[in-house]
C-alpha atoms as a PDB file:
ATOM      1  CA  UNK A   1      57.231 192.744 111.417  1.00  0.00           C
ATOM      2  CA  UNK A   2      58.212 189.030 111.742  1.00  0.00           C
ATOM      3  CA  UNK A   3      61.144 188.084 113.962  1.00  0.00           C
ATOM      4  CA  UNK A   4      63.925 187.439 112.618  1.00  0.00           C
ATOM      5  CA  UNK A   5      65.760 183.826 113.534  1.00  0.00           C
ATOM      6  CA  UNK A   6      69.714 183.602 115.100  1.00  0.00           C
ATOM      7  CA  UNK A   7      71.552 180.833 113.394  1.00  0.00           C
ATOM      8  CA  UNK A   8      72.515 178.633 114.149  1.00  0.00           C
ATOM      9  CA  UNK A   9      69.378 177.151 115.111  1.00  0.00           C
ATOM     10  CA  UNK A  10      69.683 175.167 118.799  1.00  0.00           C
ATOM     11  CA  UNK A  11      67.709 172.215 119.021  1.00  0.00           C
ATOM     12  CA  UNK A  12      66.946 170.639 122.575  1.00  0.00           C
ATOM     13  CA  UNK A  13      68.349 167.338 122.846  1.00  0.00           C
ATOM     14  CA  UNK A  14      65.702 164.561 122.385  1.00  0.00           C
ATOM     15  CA  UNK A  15      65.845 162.433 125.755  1.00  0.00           C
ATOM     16  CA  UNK A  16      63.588 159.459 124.395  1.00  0.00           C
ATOM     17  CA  UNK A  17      65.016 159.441 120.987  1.00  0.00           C
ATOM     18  CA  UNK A  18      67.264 155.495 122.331  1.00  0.00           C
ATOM     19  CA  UNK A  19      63.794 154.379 122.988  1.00  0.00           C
ATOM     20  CA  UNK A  20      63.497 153.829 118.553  1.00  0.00           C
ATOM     21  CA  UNK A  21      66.978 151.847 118.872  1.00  0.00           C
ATOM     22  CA  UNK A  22      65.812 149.635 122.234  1.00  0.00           C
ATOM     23  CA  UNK A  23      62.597 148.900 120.135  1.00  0.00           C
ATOM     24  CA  UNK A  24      64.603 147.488 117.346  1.00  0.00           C
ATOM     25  CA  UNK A  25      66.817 145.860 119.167  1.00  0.00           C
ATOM     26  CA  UNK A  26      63.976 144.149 121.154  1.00  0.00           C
ATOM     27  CA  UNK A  27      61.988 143.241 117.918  1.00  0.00           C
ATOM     28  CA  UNK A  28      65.038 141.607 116.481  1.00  0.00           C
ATOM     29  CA  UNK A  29      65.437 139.736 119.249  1.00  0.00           C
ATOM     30  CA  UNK A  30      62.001 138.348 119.573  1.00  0.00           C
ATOM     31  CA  UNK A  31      62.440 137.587 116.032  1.00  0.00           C
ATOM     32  CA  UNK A  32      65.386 135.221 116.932  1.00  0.00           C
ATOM     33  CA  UNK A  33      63.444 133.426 119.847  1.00  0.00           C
ATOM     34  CA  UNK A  34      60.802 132.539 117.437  1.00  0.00           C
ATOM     35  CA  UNK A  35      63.275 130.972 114.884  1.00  0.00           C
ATOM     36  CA  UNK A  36      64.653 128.957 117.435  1.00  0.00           C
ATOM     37  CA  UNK A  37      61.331 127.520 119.227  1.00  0.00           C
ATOM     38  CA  UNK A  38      59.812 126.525 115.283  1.00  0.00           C
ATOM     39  CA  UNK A  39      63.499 124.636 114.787  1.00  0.00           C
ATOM     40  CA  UNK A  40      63.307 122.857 118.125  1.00  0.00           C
ATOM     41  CA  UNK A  41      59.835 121.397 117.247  1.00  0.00           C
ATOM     42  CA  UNK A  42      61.119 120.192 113.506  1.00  0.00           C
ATOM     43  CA  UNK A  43      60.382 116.634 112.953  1.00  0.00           C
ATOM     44  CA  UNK A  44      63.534 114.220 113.426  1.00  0.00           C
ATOM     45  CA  UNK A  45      63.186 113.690 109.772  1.00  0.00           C
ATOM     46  CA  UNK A  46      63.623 117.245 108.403  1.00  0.00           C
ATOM     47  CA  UNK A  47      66.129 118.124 110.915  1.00  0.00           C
ATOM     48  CA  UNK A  48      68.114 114.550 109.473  1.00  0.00           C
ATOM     49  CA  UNK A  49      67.678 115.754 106.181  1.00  0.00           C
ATOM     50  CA  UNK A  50      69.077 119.234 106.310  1.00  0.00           C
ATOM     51  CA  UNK A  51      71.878 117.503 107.771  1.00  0.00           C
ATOM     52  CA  UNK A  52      72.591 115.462 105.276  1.00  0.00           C
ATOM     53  CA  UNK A  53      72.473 117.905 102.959  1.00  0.00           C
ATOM     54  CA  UNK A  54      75.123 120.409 104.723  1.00  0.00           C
ATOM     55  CA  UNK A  55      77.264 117.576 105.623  1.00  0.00           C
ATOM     56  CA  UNK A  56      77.258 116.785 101.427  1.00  0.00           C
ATOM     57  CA  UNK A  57      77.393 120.583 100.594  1.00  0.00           C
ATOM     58  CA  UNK A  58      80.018 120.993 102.618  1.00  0.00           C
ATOM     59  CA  UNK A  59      83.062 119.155 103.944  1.00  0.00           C
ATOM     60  CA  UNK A  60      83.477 115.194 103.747  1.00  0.00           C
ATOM     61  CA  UNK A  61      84.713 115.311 107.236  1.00  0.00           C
ATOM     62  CA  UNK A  62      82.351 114.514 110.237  1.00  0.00           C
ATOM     63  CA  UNK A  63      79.592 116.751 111.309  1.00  0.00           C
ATOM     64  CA  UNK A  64      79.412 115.218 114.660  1.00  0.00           C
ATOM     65  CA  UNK A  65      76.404 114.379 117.033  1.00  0.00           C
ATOM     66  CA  UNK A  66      76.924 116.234 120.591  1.00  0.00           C
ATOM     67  CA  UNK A  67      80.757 115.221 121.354  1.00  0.00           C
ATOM     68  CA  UNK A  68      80.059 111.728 119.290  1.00  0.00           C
ATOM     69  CA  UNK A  69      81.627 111.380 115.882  1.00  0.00           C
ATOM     70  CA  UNK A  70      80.063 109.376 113.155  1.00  0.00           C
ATOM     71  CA  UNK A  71      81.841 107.029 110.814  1.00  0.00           C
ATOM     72  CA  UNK A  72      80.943 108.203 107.229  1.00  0.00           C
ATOM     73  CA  UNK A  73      81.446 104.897 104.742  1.00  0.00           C
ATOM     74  CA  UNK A  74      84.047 106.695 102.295  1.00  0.00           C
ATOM     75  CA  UNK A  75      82.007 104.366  99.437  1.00  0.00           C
ATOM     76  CA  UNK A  76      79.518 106.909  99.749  1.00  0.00           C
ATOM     77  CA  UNK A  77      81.305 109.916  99.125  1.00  0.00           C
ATOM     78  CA  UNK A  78      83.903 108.938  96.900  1.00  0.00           C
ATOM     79  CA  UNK A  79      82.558 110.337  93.726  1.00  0.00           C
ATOM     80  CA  UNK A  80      81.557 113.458  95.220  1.00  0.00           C
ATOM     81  CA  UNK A  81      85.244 114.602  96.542  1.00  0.00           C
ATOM     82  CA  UNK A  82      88.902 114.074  95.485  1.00  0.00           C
ATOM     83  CA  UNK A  83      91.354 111.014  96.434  1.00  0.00           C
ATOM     84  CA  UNK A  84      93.555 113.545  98.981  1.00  0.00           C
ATOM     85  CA  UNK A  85      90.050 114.168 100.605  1.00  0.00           C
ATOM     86  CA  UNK A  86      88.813 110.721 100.898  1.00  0.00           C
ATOM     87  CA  UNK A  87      92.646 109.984 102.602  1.00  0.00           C
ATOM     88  CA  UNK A  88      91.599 112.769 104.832  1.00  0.00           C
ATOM     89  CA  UNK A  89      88.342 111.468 105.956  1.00  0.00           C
ATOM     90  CA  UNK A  90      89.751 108.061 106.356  1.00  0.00           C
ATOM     91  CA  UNK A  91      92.444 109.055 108.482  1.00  0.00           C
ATOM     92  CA  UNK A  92      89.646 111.315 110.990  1.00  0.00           C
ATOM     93  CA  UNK A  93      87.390 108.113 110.731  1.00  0.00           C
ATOM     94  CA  UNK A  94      90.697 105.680 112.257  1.00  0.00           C
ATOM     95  CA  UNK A  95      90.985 108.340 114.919  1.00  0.00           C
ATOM     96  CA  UNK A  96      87.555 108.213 115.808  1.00  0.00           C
ATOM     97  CA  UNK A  97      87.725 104.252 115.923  1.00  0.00           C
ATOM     98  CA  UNK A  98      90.514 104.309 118.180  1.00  0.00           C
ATOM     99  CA  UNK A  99      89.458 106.740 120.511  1.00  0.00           C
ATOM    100  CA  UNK A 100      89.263 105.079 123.772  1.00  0.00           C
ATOM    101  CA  UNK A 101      91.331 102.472 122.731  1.00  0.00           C
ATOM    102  CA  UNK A 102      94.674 100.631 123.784  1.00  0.00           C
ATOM    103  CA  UNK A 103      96.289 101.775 120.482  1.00  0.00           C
ATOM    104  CA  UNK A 104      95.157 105.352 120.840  1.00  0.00           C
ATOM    105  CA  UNK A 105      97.457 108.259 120.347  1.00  0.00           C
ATOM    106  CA  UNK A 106      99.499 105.498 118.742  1.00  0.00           C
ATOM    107  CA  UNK A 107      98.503 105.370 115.568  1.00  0.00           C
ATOM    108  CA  UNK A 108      99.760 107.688 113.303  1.00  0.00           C
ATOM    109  CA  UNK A 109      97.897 108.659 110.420  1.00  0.00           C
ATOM    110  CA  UNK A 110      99.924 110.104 106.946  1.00  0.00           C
ATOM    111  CA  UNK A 111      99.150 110.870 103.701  1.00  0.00           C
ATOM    112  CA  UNK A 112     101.420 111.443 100.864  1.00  0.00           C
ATOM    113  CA  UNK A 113     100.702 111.542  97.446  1.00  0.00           C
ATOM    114  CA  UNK A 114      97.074 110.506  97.818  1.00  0.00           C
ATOM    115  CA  UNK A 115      98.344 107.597 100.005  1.00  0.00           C
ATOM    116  CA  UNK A 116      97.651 107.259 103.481  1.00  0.00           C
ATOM    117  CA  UNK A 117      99.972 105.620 105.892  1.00  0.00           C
ATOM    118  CA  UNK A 118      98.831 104.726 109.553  1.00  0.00           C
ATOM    119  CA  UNK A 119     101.684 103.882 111.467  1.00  0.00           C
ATOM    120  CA  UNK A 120     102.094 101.787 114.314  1.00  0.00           C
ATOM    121  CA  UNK A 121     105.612 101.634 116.212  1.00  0.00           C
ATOM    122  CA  UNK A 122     106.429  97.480 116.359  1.00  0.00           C
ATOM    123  CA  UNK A 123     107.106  97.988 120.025  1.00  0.00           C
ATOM    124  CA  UNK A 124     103.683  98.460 120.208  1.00  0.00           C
ATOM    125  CA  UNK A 125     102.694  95.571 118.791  1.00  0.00           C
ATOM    126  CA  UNK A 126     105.388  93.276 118.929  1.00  0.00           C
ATOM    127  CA  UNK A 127     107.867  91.912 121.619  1.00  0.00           C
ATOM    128  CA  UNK A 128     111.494  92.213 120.792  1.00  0.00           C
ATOM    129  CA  UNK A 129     112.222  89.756 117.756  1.00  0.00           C
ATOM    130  CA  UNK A 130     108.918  88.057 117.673  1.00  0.00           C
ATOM    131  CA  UNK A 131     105.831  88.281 114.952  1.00  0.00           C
ATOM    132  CA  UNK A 132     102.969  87.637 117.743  1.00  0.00           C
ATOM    133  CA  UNK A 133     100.601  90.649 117.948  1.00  0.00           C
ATOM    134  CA  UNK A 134     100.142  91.358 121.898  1.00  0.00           C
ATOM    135  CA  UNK A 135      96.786  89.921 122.941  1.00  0.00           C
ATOM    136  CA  UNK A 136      95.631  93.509 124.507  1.00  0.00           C
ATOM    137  CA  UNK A 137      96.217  95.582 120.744  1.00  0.00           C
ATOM    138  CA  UNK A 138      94.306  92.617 118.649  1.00  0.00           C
ATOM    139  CA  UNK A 139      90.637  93.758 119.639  1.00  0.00           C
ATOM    140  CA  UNK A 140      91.505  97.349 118.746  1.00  0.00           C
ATOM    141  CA  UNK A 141      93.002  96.508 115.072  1.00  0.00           C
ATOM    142  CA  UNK A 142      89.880  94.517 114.423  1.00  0.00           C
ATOM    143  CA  UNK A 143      88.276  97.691 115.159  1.00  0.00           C
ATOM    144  CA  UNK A 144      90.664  99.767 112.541  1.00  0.00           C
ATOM    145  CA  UNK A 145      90.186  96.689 110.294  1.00  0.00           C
ATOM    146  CA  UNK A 146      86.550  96.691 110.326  1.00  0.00           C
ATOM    147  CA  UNK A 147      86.693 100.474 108.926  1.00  0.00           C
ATOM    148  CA  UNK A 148      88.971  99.735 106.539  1.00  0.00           C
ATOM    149  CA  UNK A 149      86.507  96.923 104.978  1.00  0.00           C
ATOM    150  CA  UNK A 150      84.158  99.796 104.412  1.00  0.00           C
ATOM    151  CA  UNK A 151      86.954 101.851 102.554  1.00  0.00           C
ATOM    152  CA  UNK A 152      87.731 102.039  98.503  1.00  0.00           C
ATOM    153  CA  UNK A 153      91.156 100.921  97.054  1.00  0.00           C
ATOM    154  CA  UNK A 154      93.644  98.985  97.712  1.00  0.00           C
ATOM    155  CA  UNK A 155      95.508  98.185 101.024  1.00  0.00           C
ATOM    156  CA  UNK A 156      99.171  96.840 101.642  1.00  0.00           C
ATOM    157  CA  UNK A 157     100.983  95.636 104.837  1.00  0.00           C
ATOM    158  CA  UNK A 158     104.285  96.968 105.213  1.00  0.00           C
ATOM    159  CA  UNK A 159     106.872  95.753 107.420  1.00  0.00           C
ATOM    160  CA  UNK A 160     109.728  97.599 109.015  1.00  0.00           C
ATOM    161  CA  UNK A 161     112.109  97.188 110.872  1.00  0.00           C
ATOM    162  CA  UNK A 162     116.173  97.239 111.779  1.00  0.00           C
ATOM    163  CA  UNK A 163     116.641  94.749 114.609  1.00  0.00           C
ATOM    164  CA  UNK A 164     118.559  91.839 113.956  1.00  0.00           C
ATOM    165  CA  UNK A 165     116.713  89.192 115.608  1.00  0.00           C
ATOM    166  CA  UNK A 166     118.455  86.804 118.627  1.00  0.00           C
ATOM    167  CA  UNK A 167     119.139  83.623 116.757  1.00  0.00           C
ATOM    168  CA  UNK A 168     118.835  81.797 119.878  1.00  0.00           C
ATOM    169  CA  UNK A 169     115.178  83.108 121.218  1.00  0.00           C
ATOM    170  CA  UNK A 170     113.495  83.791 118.090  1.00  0.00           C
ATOM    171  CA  UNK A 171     112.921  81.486 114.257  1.00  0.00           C
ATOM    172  CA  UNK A 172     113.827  84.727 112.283  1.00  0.00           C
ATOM    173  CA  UNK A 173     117.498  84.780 110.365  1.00  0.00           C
ATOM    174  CA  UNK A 174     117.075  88.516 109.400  1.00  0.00           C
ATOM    175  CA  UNK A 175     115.451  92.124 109.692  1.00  0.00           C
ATOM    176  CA  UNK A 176     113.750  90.702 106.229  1.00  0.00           C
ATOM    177  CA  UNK A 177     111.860  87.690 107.285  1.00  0.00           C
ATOM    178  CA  UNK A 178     110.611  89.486 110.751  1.00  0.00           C
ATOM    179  CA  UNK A 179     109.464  92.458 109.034  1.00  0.00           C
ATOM    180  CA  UNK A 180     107.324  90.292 106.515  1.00  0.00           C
ATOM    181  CA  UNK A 181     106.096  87.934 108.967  1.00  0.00           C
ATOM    182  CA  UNK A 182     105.085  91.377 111.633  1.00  0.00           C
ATOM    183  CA  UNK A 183     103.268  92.889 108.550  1.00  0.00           C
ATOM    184  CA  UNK A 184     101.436  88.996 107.494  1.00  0.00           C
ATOM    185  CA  UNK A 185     100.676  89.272 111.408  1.00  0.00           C
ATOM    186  CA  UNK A 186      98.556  92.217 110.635  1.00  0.00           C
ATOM    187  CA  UNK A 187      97.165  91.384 107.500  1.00  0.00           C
ATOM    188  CA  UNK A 188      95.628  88.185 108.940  1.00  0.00           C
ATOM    189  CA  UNK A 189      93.702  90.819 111.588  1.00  0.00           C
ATOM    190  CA  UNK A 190      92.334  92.187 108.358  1.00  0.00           C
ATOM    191  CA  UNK A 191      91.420  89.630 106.750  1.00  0.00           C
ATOM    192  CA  UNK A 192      89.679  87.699 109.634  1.00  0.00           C
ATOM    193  CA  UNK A 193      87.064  91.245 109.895  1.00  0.00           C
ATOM    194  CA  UNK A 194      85.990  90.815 106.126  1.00  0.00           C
ATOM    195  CA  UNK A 195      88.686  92.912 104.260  1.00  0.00           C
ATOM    196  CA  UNK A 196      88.863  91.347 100.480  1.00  0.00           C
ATOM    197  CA  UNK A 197      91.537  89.741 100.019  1.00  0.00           C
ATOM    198  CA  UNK A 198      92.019  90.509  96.500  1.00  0.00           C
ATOM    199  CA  UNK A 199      92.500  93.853  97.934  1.00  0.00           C
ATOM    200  CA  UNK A 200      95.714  93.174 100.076  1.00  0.00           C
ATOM    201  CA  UNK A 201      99.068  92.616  99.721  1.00  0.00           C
ATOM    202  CA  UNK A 202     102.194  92.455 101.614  1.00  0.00           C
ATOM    203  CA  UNK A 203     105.580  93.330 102.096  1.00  0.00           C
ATOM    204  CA  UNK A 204     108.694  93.412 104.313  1.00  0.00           C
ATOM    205  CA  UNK A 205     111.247  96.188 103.654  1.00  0.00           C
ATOM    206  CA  UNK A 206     113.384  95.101 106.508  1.00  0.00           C
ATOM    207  CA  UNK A 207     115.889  98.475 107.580  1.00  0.00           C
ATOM    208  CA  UNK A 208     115.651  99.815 103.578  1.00  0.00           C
ATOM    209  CA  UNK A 209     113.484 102.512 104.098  1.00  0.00           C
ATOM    210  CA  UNK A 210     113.819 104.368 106.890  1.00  0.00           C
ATOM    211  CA  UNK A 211     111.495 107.534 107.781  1.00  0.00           C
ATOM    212  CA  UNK A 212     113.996 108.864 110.355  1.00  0.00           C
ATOM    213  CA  UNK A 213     117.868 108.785 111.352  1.00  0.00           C
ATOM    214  CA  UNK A 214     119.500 105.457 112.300  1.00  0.00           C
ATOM    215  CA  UNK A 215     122.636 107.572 114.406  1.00  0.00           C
ATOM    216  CA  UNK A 216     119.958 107.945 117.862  1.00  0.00           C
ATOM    217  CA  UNK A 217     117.666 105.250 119.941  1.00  0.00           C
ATOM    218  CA  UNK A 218     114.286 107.639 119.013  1.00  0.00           C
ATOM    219  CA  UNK A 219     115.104 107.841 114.994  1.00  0.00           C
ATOM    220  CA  UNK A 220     115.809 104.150 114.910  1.00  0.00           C
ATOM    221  CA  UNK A 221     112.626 103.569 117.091  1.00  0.00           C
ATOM    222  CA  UNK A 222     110.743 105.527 114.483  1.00  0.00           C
ATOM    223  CA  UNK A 223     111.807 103.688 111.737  1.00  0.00           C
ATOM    224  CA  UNK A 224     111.212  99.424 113.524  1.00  0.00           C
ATOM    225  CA  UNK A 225     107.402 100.230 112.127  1.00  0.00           C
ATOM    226  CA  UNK A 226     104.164  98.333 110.450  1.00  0.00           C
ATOM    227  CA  UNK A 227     102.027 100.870 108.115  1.00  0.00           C
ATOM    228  CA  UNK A 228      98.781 100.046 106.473  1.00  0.00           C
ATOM    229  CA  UNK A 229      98.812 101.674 103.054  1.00  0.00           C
ATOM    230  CA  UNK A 230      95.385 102.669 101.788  1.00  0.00           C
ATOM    231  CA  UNK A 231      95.701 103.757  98.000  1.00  0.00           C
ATOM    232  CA  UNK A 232      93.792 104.079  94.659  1.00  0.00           C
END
Protein backbone atom coordinates (compact mmCIF):
# COMPACT_ATOMS: atom_id res chain seq x y z
CA UNK A 1 0.00 0.00 0.00
CA UNK A 2 1.31 3.38 -1.31
CA UNK A 3 2.44 6.01 1.18
CA UNK A 4 0.51 8.41 1.85
CA UNK A 5 1.96 12.28 1.45
CA UNK A 6 1.88 15.09 4.65
CA UNK A 7 0.79 18.42 3.33
CA UNK A 8 1.90 20.66 3.09
CA UNK A 9 4.45 19.59 0.79
CA UNK A 10 8.21 21.16 1.82
CA UNK A 11 10.25 21.98 -0.97
CA UNK A 12 14.14 22.52 -0.46
CA UNK A 13 15.09 25.89 -1.29
CA UNK A 14 16.75 26.13 -4.78
CA UNK A 15 20.35 27.71 -4.10
CA UNK A 16 21.17 28.39 -7.93
CA UNK A 17 17.75 29.46 -8.85
CA UNK A 18 19.54 33.84 -8.95
CA UNK A 19 21.82 32.28 -11.42
CA UNK A 20 18.38 32.60 -14.28
CA UNK A 21 18.10 36.41 -13.04
CA UNK A 22 22.21 37.15 -13.24
CA UNK A 23 21.92 35.56 -16.79
CA UNK A 24 19.34 38.03 -17.81
CA UNK A 25 20.67 40.68 -16.37
CA UNK A 26 24.06 39.95 -18.07
CA UNK A 27 22.41 39.35 -21.56
CA UNK A 28 20.67 42.65 -21.33
CA UNK A 29 23.57 44.23 -20.66
CA UNK A 30 25.66 42.90 -23.44
CA UNK A 31 22.78 43.85 -25.48
CA UNK A 32 23.33 47.56 -24.48
CA UNK A 33 27.21 47.48 -25.17
CA UNK A 34 26.49 46.40 -28.62
CA UNK A 35 24.00 49.29 -29.31
CA UNK A 36 26.40 51.64 -28.22
CA UNK A 37 29.70 50.39 -30.17
CA UNK A 38 27.31 50.19 -33.79
CA UNK A 39 26.22 54.09 -32.80
CA UNK A 40 29.79 55.18 -32.15
CA UNK A 41 30.90 53.91 -35.64
CA UNK A 42 27.71 55.76 -37.50
CA UNK A 43 28.86 57.88 -40.27
CA UNK A 44 28.99 61.78 -39.40
CA UNK A 45 26.23 62.03 -41.86
CA UNK A 46 23.56 59.75 -40.30
CA UNK A 47 24.42 60.75 -36.89
CA UNK A 48 23.80 64.75 -38.43
CA UNK A 49 20.72 63.66 -39.78
CA UNK A 50 18.99 62.06 -36.86
CA UNK A 51 19.83 65.19 -35.30
CA UNK A 52 18.22 67.24 -37.33
CA UNK A 53 15.38 65.42 -37.25
CA UNK A 54 14.94 65.35 -33.23
CA UNK A 55 15.96 68.85 -33.00
CA UNK A 56 12.71 69.54 -35.69
CA UNK A 57 10.52 66.87 -33.90
CA UNK A 58 11.10 68.30 -30.94
CA UNK A 59 11.77 71.68 -29.35
CA UNK A 60 12.94 74.87 -31.44
CA UNK A 61 15.39 75.54 -28.74
CA UNK A 62 19.11 74.44 -29.08
CA UNK A 63 20.21 70.90 -28.98
CA UNK A 64 23.70 71.81 -28.18
CA UNK A 65 27.15 70.32 -29.29
CA UNK A 66 29.27 69.23 -26.01
CA UNK A 67 28.86 72.56 -23.77
CA UNK A 68 28.69 74.69 -27.28
CA UNK A 69 25.35 76.10 -28.30
CA UNK A 70 24.38 76.58 -31.88
CA UNK A 71 22.62 79.56 -33.33
CA UNK A 72 19.48 78.18 -35.14
CA UNK A 73 18.44 81.01 -38.01
CA UNK A 74 14.71 81.53 -36.66
CA UNK A 75 13.94 81.92 -40.78
CA UNK A 76 14.17 78.35 -40.75
CA UNK A 77 11.84 77.38 -38.25
CA UNK A 78 9.35 79.92 -38.35
CA UNK A 79 6.64 78.06 -40.10
CA UNK A 80 7.10 75.05 -38.17
CA UNK A 81 6.40 76.69 -34.49
CA UNK A 82 4.34 79.59 -33.05
CA UNK A 83 5.37 83.48 -32.73
CA UNK A 84 5.75 83.05 -28.56
CA UNK A 85 8.20 80.17 -29.55
CA UNK A 86 10.22 81.85 -32.12
CA UNK A 87 10.50 84.95 -29.22
CA UNK A 88 11.73 82.14 -27.12
CA UNK A 89 14.39 80.85 -29.31
CA UNK A 90 15.49 84.30 -30.13
CA UNK A 91 15.90 85.35 -26.75
CA UNK A 92 18.22 81.73 -25.89
CA UNK A 93 20.06 82.54 -29.26
CA UNK A 94 21.03 86.54 -27.75
CA UNK A 95 22.17 84.72 -24.64
CA UNK A 96 24.26 82.46 -26.40
CA UNK A 97 25.78 85.47 -28.48
CA UNK A 98 26.63 87.27 -25.49
CA UNK A 99 28.08 84.71 -23.54
CA UNK A 100 31.54 85.71 -22.86
CA UNK A 101 30.87 89.05 -23.59
CA UNK A 102 31.20 92.65 -21.97
CA UNK A 103 27.36 92.99 -22.06
CA UNK A 104 26.74 89.59 -20.56
CA UNK A 105 24.36 89.04 -17.73
CA UNK A 106 23.28 92.49 -18.86
CA UNK A 107 21.01 91.99 -21.24
CA UNK A 108 17.75 91.20 -20.35
CA UNK A 109 15.64 89.30 -22.50
CA UNK A 110 11.40 89.70 -22.26
CA UNK A 111 8.65 88.70 -24.04
CA UNK A 112 5.18 89.89 -23.79
CA UNK A 113 2.52 89.42 -26.01
CA UNK A 114 4.59 87.70 -28.68
CA UNK A 115 7.06 90.64 -28.36
CA UNK A 116 10.39 90.33 -27.14
CA UNK A 117 12.18 93.05 -25.32
CA UNK A 118 16.04 92.84 -24.60
CA UNK A 119 16.91 95.35 -22.27
CA UNK A 120 19.96 97.09 -21.68
CA UNK A 121 20.30 99.54 -18.54
CA UNK A 122 21.69 103.14 -20.30
CA UNK A 123 24.34 103.13 -17.63
CA UNK A 124 25.61 100.46 -19.42
CA UNK A 125 25.87 101.94 -22.44
CA UNK A 126 25.84 105.45 -21.96
CA UNK A 127 27.70 108.06 -19.74
CA UNK A 128 25.53 110.33 -17.73
CA UNK A 129 23.61 112.70 -20.28
CA UNK A 130 25.42 111.70 -23.36
CA UNK A 131 24.20 109.51 -26.63
CA UNK A 132 27.88 107.97 -27.31
CA UNK A 133 27.80 104.14 -26.99
CA UNK A 134 31.05 103.21 -24.77
CA UNK A 135 33.73 101.96 -27.15
CA UNK A 136 34.14 98.50 -25.01
CA UNK A 137 29.95 97.48 -25.47
CA UNK A 138 30.01 98.40 -29.47
CA UNK A 139 31.80 95.05 -30.60
CA UNK A 140 29.36 93.03 -28.50
CA UNK A 141 26.01 94.76 -29.99
CA UNK A 142 27.38 94.11 -33.43
CA UNK A 143 27.41 90.67 -32.25
CA UNK A 144 23.51 90.84 -30.96
CA UNK A 145 22.95 92.83 -34.20
CA UNK A 146 24.35 90.35 -36.47
CA UNK A 147 21.68 87.71 -34.99
CA UNK A 148 19.08 89.87 -35.24
CA UNK A 149 19.75 90.29 -39.21
CA UNK A 150 19.07 86.60 -39.37
CA UNK A 151 15.67 87.05 -37.43
CA UNK A 152 11.87 87.54 -38.99
CA UNK A 153 9.78 90.72 -38.24
CA UNK A 154 10.14 93.82 -37.42
CA UNK A 155 12.54 95.59 -34.93
CA UNK A 156 12.20 99.05 -33.06
CA UNK A 157 14.68 101.08 -30.90
CA UNK A 158 13.25 102.34 -27.87
CA UNK A 159 14.61 104.93 -25.75
CA UNK A 160 14.19 105.48 -22.06
CA UNK A 161 15.02 107.35 -19.80
CA UNK A 162 14.24 110.06 -16.73
CA UNK A 163 17.40 112.13 -16.34
CA UNK A 164 17.23 115.58 -17.13
CA UNK A 165 20.32 116.22 -18.91
CA UNK A 166 23.12 119.08 -17.56
CA UNK A 167 22.48 121.93 -19.92
CA UNK A 168 25.93 122.98 -19.49
CA UNK A 169 27.94 119.50 -20.33
CA UNK A 170 25.67 117.93 -22.67
CA UNK A 171 23.51 119.33 -26.38
CA UNK A 172 20.28 117.62 -25.02
CA UNK A 173 17.25 120.12 -23.70
CA UNK A 174 15.19 117.12 -22.37
CA UNK A 175 14.68 113.37 -21.19
CA UNK A 176 12.92 113.34 -24.91
CA UNK A 177 15.67 114.24 -27.24
CA UNK A 178 18.39 111.98 -25.17
CA UNK A 179 16.25 109.07 -25.12
CA UNK A 180 15.74 109.27 -29.04
CA UNK A 181 19.16 110.10 -29.84
CA UNK A 182 20.50 106.82 -27.11
CA UNK A 183 18.00 104.55 -29.04
CA UNK A 184 19.26 106.19 -32.96
CA UNK A 185 22.76 105.37 -31.20
CA UNK A 186 21.79 101.79 -31.28
CA UNK A 187 19.97 101.53 -34.29
CA UNK A 188 22.98 102.80 -36.31
CA UNK A 189 24.94 99.49 -34.62
CA UNK A 190 22.21 97.64 -36.43
CA UNK A 191 22.16 98.93 -39.30
CA UNK A 192 25.98 99.09 -39.96
CA UNK A 193 25.84 94.71 -39.46
CA UNK A 194 23.22 94.39 -42.39
CA UNK A 195 19.84 94.73 -40.49
CA UNK A 196 17.16 96.09 -43.28
CA UNK A 197 16.37 99.10 -42.75
CA UNK A 198 12.92 98.95 -43.88
CA UNK A 199 12.69 96.79 -40.92
CA UNK A 200 13.56 99.42 -38.15
CA UNK A 201 12.21 102.12 -36.54
CA UNK A 202 12.70 104.32 -33.65
CA UNK A 203 11.50 105.96 -30.77
CA UNK A 204 12.18 107.97 -27.58
CA UNK A 205 9.61 107.68 -24.75
CA UNK A 206 11.64 109.86 -22.50
CA UNK A 207 10.33 109.07 -18.45
CA UNK A 208 6.52 108.02 -19.97
CA UNK A 209 6.76 104.56 -19.53
CA UNK A 210 8.30 103.36 -16.78
CA UNK A 211 8.73 99.43 -15.98
CA UNK A 212 9.46 100.09 -12.28
CA UNK A 213 8.88 102.76 -9.36
CA UNK A 214 10.33 106.28 -9.71
CA UNK A 215 10.14 106.81 -5.42
CA UNK A 216 13.93 104.63 -5.05
CA UNK A 217 17.56 104.99 -6.92
CA UNK A 218 17.15 100.97 -8.19
CA UNK A 219 13.36 101.48 -9.70
CA UNK A 220 14.42 104.67 -11.39
CA UNK A 221 17.68 102.87 -12.56
CA UNK A 222 15.44 100.22 -14.02
CA UNK A 223 13.41 102.36 -15.85
CA UNK A 224 16.76 105.04 -17.69
CA UNK A 225 16.70 101.89 -20.38
CA UNK A 226 17.21 101.12 -24.38
CA UNK A 227 15.08 97.87 -25.54
CA UNK A 228 15.22 96.31 -28.92
CA UNK A 229 11.70 95.22 -29.80
CA UNK A 230 11.54 92.20 -32.07
CA UNK A 231 7.81 91.71 -33.27
CA UNK A 232 5.57 90.26 -36.07
Amino acid sequence: MARKKKYPVEYLPNTEAWMTTFADLVSLMLTFFILLISMSTMDKTGLSDIETSFRKAVSVFNAGDKTELQIIPPFEMQKLVSPRELMLAMRQNSKAILKHSTLEHKVKGVIIKDRLYLRIPDSVLFDRGSAVLKPKHIQSLRKLAQMLAMTPGNIRIQGHTNINPDLSRSKFSDPWTLSLARAASVLHVLEDEGVNPGRLSLAGYGPSRPVSTEATPFGRSKNRRVEIVVYK
